[in-house]
PDB file of N, CA and C in Angstrom:
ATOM      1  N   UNK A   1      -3.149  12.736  -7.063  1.00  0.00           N
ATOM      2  CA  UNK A   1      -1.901  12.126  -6.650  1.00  0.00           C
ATOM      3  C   UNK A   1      -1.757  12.156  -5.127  1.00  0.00           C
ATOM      4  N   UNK A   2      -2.160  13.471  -4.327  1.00  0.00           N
ATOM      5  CA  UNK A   2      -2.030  13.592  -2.784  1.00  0.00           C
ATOM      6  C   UNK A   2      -2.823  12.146  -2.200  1.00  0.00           C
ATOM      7  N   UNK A   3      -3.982  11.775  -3.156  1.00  0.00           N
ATOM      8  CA  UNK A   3      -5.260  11.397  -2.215  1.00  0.00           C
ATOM      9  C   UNK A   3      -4.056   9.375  -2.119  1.00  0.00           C
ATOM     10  N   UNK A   4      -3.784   9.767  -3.371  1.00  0.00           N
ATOM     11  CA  UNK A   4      -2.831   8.213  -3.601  1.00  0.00           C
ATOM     12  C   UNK A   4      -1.723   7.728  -2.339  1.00  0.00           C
ATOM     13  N   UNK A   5      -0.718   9.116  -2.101  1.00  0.00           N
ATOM     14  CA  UNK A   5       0.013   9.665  -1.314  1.00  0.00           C
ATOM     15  C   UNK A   5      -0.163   8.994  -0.102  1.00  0.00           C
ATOM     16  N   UNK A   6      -1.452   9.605   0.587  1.00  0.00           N
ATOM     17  CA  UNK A   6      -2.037   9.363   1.654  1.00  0.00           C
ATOM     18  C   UNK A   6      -2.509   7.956   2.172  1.00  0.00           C
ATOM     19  N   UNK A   7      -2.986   7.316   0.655  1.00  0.00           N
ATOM     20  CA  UNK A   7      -3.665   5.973   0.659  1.00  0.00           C
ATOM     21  C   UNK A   7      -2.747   5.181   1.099  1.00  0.00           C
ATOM     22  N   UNK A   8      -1.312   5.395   0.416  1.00  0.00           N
ATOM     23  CA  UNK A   8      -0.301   4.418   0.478  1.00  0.00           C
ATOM     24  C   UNK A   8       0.250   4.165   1.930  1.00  0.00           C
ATOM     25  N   UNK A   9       0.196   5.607   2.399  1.00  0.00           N
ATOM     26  CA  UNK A   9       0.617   5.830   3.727  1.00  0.00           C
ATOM     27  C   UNK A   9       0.100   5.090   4.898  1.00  0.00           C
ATOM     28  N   UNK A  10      -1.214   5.604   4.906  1.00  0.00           N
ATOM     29  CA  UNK A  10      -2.276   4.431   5.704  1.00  0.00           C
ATOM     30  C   UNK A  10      -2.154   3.378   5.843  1.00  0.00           C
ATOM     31  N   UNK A  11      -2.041   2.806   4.261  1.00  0.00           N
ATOM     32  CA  UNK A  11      -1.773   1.189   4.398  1.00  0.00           C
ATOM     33  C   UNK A  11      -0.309   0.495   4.557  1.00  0.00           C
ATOM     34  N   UNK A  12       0.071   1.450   4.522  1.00  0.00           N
ATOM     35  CA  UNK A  12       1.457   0.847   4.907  1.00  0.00           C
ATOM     36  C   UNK A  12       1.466   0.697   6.491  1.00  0.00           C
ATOM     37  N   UNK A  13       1.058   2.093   7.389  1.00  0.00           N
ATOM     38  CA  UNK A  13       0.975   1.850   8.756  1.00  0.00           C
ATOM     39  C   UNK A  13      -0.207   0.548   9.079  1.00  0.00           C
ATOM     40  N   UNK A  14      -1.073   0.724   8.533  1.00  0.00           N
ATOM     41  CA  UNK A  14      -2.588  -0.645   8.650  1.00  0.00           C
ATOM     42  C   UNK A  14      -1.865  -1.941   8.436  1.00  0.00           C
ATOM     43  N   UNK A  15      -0.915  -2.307   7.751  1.00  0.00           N
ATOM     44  CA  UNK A  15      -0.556  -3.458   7.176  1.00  0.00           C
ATOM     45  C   UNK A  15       0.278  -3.671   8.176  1.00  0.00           C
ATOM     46  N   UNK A  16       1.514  -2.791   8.896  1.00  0.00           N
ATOM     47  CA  UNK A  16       2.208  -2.987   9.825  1.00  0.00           C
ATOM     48  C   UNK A  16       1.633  -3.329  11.211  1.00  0.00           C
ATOM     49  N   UNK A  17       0.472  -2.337  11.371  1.00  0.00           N
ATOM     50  CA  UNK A  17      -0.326  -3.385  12.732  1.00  0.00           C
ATOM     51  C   UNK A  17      -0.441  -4.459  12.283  1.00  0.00           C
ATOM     52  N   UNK A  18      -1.687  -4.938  11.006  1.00  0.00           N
ATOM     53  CA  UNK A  18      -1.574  -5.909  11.022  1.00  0.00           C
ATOM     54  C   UNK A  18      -0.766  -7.208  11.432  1.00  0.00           C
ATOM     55  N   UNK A  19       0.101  -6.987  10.283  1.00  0.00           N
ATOM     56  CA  UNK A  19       1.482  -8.002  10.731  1.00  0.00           C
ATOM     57  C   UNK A  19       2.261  -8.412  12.194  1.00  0.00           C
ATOM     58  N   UNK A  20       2.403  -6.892  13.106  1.00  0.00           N
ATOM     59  CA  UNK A  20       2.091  -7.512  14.795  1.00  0.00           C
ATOM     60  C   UNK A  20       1.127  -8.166  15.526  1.00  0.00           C
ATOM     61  N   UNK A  21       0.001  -7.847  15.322  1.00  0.00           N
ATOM     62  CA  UNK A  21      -0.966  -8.554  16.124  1.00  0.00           C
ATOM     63  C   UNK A  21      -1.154  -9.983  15.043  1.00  0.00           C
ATOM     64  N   UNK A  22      -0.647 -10.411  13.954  1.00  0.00           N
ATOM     65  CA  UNK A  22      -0.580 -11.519  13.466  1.00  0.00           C
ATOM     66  C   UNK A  22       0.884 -12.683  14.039  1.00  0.00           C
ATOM     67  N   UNK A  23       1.527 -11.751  13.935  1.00  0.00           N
ATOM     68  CA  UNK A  23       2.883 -12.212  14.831  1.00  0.00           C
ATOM     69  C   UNK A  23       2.952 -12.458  16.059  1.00  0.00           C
ATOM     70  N   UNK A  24       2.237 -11.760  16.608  1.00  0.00           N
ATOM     71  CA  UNK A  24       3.149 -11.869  18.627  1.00  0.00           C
ATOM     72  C   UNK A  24       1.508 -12.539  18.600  1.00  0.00           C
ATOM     73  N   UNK A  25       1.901 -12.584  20.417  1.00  0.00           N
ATOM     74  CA  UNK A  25       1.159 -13.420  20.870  1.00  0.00           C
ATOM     75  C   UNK A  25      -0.098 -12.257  21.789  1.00  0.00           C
ATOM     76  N   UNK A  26      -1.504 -12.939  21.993  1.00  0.00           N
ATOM     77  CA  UNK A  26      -1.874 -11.787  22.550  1.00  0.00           C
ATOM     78  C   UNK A  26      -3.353 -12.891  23.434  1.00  0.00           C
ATOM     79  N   UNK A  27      -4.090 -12.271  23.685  1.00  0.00           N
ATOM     80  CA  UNK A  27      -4.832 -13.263  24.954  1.00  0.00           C
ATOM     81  C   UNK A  27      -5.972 -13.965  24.103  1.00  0.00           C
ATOM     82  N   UNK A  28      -6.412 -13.327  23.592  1.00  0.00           N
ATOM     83  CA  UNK A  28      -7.705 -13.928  22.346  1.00  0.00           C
ATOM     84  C   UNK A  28      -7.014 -14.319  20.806  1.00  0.00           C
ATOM     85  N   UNK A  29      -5.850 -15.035  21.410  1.00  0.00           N
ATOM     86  CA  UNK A  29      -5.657 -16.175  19.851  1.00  0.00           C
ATOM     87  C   UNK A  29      -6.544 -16.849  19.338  1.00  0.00           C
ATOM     88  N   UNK A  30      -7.381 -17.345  19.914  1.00  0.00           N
ATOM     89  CA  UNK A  30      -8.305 -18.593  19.471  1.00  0.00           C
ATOM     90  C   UNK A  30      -7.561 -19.981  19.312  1.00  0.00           C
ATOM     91  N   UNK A  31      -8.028 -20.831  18.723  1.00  0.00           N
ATOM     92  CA  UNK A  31      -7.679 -21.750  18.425  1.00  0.00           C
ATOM     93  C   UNK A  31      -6.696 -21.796  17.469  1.00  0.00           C
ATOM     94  N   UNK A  32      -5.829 -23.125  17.471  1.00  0.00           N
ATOM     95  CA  UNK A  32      -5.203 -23.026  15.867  1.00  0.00           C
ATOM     96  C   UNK A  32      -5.761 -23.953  14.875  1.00  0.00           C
ATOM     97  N   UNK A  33      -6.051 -23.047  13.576  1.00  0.00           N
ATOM     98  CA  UNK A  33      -6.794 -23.549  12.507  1.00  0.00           C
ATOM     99  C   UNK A  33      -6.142 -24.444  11.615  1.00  0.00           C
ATOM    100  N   UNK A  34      -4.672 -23.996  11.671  1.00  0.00           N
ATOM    101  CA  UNK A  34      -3.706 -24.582  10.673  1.00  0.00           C
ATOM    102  C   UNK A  34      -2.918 -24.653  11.217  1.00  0.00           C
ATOM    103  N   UNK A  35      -1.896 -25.613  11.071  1.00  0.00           N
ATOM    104  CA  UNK A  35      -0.710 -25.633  11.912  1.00  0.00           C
ATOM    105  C   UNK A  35       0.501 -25.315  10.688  1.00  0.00           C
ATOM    106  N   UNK A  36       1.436 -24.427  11.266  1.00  0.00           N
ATOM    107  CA  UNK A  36       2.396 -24.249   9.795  1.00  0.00           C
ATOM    108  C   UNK A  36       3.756 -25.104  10.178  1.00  0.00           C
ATOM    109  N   UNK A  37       4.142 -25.462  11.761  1.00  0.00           N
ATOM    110  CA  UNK A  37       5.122 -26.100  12.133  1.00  0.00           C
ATOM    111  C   UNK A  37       5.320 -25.809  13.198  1.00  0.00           C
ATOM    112  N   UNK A  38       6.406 -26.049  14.157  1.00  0.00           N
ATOM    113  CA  UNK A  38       6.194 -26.524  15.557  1.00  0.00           C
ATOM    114  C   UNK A  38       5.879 -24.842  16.460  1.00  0.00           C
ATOM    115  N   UNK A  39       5.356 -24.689  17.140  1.00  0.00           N
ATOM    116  CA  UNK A  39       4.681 -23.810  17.702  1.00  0.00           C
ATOM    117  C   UNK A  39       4.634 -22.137  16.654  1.00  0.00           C
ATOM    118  N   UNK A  40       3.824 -22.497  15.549  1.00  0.00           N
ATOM    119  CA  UNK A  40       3.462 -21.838  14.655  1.00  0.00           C
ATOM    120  C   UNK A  40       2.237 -22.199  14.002  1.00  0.00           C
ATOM    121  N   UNK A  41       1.221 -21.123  13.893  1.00  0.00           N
ATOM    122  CA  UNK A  41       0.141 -21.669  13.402  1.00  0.00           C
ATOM    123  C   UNK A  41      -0.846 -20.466  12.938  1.00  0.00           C
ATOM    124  N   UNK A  42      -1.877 -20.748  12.159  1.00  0.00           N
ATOM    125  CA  UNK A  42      -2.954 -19.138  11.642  1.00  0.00           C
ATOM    126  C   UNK A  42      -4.374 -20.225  13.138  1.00  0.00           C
ATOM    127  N   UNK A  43      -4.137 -18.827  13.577  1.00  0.00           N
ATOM    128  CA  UNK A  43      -5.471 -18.932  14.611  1.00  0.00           C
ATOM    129  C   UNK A  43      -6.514 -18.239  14.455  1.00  0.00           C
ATOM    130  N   UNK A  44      -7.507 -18.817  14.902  1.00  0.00           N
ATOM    131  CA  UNK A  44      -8.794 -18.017  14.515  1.00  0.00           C
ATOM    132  C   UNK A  44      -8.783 -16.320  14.922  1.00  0.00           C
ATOM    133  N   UNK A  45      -8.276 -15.974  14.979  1.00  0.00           N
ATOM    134  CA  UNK A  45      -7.817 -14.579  15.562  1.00  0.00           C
ATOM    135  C   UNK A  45      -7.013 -13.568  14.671  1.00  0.00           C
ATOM    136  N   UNK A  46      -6.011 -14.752  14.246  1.00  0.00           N
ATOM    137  CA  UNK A  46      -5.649 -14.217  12.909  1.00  0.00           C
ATOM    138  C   UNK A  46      -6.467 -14.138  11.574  1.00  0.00           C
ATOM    139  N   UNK A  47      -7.530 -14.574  11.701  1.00  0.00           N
ATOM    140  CA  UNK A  47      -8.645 -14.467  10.538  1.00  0.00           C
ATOM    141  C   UNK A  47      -9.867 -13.035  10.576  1.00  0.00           C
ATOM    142  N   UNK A  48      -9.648 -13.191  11.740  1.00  0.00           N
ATOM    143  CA  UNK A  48     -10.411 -11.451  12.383  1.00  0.00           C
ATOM    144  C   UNK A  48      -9.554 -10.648  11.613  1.00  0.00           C
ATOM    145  N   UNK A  49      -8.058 -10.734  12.212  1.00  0.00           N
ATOM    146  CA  UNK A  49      -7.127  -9.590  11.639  1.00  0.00           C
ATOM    147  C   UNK A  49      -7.311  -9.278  10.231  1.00  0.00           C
ATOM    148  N   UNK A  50      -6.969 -10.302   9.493  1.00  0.00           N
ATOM    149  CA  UNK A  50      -6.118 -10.634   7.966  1.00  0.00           C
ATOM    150  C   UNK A  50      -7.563 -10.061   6.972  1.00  0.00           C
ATOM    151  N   UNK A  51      -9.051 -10.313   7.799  1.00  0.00           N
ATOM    152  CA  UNK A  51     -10.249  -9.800   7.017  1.00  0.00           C
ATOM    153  C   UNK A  51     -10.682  -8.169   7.195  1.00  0.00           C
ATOM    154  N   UNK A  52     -10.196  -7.888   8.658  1.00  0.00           N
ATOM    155  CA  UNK A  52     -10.416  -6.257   8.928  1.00  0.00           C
ATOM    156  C   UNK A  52      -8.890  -5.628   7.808  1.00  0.00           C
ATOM    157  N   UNK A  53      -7.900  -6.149   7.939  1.00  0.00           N
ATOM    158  CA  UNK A  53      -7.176  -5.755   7.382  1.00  0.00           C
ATOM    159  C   UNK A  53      -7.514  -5.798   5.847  1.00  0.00           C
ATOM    160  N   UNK A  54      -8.101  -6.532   4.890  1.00  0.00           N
ATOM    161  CA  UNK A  54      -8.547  -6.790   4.006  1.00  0.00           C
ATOM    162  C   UNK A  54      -9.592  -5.823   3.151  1.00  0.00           C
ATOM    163  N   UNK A  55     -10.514  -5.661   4.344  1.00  0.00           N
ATOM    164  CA  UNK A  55     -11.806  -4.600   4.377  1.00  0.00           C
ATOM    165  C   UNK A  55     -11.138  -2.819   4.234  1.00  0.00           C
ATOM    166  N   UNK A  56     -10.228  -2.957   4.959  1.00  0.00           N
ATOM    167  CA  UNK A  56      -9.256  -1.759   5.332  1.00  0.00           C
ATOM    168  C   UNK A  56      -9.054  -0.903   4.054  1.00  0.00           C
ATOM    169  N   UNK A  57      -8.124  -1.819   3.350  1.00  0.00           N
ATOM    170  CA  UNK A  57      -7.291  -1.319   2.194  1.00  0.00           C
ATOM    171  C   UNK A  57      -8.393  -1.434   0.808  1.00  0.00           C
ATOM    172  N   UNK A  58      -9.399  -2.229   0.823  1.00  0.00           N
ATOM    173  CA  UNK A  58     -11.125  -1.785  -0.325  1.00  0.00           C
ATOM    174  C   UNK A  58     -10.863  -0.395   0.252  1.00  0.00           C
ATOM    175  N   UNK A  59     -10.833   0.126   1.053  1.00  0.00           N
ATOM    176  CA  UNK A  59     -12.265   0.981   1.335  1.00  0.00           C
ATOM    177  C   UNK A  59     -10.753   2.149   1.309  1.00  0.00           C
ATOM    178  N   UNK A  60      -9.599   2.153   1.281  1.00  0.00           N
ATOM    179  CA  UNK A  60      -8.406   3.317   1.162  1.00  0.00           C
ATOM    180  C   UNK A  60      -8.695   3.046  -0.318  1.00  0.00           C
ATOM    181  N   UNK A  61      -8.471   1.772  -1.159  1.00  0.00           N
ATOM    182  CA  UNK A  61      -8.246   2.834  -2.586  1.00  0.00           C
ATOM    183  C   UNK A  61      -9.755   2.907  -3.247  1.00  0.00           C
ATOM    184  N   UNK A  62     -10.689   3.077  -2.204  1.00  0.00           N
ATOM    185  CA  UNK A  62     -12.026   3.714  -2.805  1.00  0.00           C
ATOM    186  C   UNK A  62     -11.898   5.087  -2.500  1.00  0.00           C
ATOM    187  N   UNK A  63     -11.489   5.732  -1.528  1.00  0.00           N
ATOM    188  CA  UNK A  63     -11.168   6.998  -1.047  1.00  0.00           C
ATOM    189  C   UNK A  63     -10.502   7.914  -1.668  1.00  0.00           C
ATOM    190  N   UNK A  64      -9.448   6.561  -2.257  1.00  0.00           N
ATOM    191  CA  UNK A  64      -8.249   7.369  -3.423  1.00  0.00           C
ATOM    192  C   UNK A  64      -8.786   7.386  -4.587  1.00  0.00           C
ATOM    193  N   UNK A  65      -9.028   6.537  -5.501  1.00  0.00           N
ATOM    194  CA  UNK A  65      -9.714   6.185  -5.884  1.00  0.00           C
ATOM    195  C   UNK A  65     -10.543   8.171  -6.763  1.00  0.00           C
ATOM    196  N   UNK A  66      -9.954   8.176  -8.106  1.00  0.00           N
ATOM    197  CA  UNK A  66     -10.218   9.895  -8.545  1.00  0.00           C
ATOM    198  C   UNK A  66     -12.192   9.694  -8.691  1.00  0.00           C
ATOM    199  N   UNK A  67     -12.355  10.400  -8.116  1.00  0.00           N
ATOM    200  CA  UNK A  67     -14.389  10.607  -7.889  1.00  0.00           C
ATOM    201  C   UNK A  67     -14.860  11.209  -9.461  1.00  0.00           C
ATOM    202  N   UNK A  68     -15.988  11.125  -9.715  1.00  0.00           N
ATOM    203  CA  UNK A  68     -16.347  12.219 -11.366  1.00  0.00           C
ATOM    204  C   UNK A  68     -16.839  13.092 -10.181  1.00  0.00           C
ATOM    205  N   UNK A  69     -17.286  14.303 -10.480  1.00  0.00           N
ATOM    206  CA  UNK A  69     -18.560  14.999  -9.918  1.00  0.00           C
ATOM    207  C   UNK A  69     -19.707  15.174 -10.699  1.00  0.00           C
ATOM    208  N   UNK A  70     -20.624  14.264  -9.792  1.00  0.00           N
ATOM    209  CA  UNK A  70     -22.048  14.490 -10.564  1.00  0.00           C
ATOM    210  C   UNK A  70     -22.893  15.484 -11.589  1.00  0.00           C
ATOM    211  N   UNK A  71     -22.935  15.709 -12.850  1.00  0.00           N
ATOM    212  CA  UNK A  71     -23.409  16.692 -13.166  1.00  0.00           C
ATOM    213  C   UNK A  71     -24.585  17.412 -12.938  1.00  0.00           C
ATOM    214  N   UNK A  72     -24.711  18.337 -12.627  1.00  0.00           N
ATOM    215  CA  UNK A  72     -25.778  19.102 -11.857  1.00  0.00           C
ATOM    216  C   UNK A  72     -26.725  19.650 -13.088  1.00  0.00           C
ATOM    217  N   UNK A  73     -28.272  20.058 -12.802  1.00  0.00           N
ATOM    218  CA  UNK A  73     -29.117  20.636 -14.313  1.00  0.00           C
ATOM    219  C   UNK A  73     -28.481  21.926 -14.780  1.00  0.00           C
ATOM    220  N   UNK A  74     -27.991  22.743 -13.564  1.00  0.00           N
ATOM    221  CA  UNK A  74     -27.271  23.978 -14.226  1.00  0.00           C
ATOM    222  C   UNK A  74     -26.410  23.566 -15.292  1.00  0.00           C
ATOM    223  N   UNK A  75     -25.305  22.714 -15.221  1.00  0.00           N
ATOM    224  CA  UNK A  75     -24.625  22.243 -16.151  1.00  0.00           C
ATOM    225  C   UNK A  75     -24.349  21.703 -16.932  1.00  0.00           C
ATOM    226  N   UNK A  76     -25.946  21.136 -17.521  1.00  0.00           N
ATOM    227  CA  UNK A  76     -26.606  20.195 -18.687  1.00  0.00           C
ATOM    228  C   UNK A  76     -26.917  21.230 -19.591  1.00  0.00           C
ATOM    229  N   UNK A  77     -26.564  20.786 -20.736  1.00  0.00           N
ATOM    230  CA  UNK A  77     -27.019  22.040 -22.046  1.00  0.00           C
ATOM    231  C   UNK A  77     -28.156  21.700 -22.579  1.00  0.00           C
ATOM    232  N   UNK A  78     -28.795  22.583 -23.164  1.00  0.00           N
ATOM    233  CA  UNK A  78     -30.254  22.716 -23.033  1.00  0.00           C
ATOM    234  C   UNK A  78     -30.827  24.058 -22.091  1.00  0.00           C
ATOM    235  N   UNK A  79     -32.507  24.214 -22.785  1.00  0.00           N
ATOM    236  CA  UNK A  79     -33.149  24.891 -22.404  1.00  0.00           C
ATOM    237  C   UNK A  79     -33.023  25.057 -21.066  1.00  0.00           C
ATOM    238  N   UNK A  80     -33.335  26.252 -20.355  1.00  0.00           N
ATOM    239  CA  UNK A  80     -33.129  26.647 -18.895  1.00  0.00           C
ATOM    240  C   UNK A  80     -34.755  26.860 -18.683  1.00  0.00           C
ATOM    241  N   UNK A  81     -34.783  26.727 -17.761  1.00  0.00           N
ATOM    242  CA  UNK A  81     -36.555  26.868 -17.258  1.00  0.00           C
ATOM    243  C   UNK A  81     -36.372  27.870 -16.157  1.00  0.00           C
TER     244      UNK A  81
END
């Protein structure tokens, strides 16, 4: 439950950058790819973001995400050598 806790946390702060550097304006916009209406648009810049951000949150609920632990030969039943 902590590891969940934590996950949520992260991505809540990760998602909130996100959403600024998707919002404001910054020097490496790129181009605009789409236009959504009058000085509004997804720029190639915002596609950097929206995919690191994307990559981000795989890889938090792999972390969270409950692990098995591998079973080891000590802990296989059967003969002991």
């Amino acid at each position: 439950m902590f590891r969940w806790v934590c996950a949520a946390v992260a991505g809540a702060v990760l998602s909130g950058f996100a959403f600024l550097l998707v919002t404001g304006r910054y020097a490496n916009d790129g181009p605009v790819i789409l236009q959504l209406g009058a000085g509004h648009g997804l720029h190639r810049g915002d596609l950097f973001v929206a995919t690191g951000w994307a990559v981000a949150m795989v890889m938090l609920a792999v972390l969270a995400w409950p692990h098995r632990r591998p079973v080891s030969r000590a802990d296989r039943p059967g003969p002991s050598r």
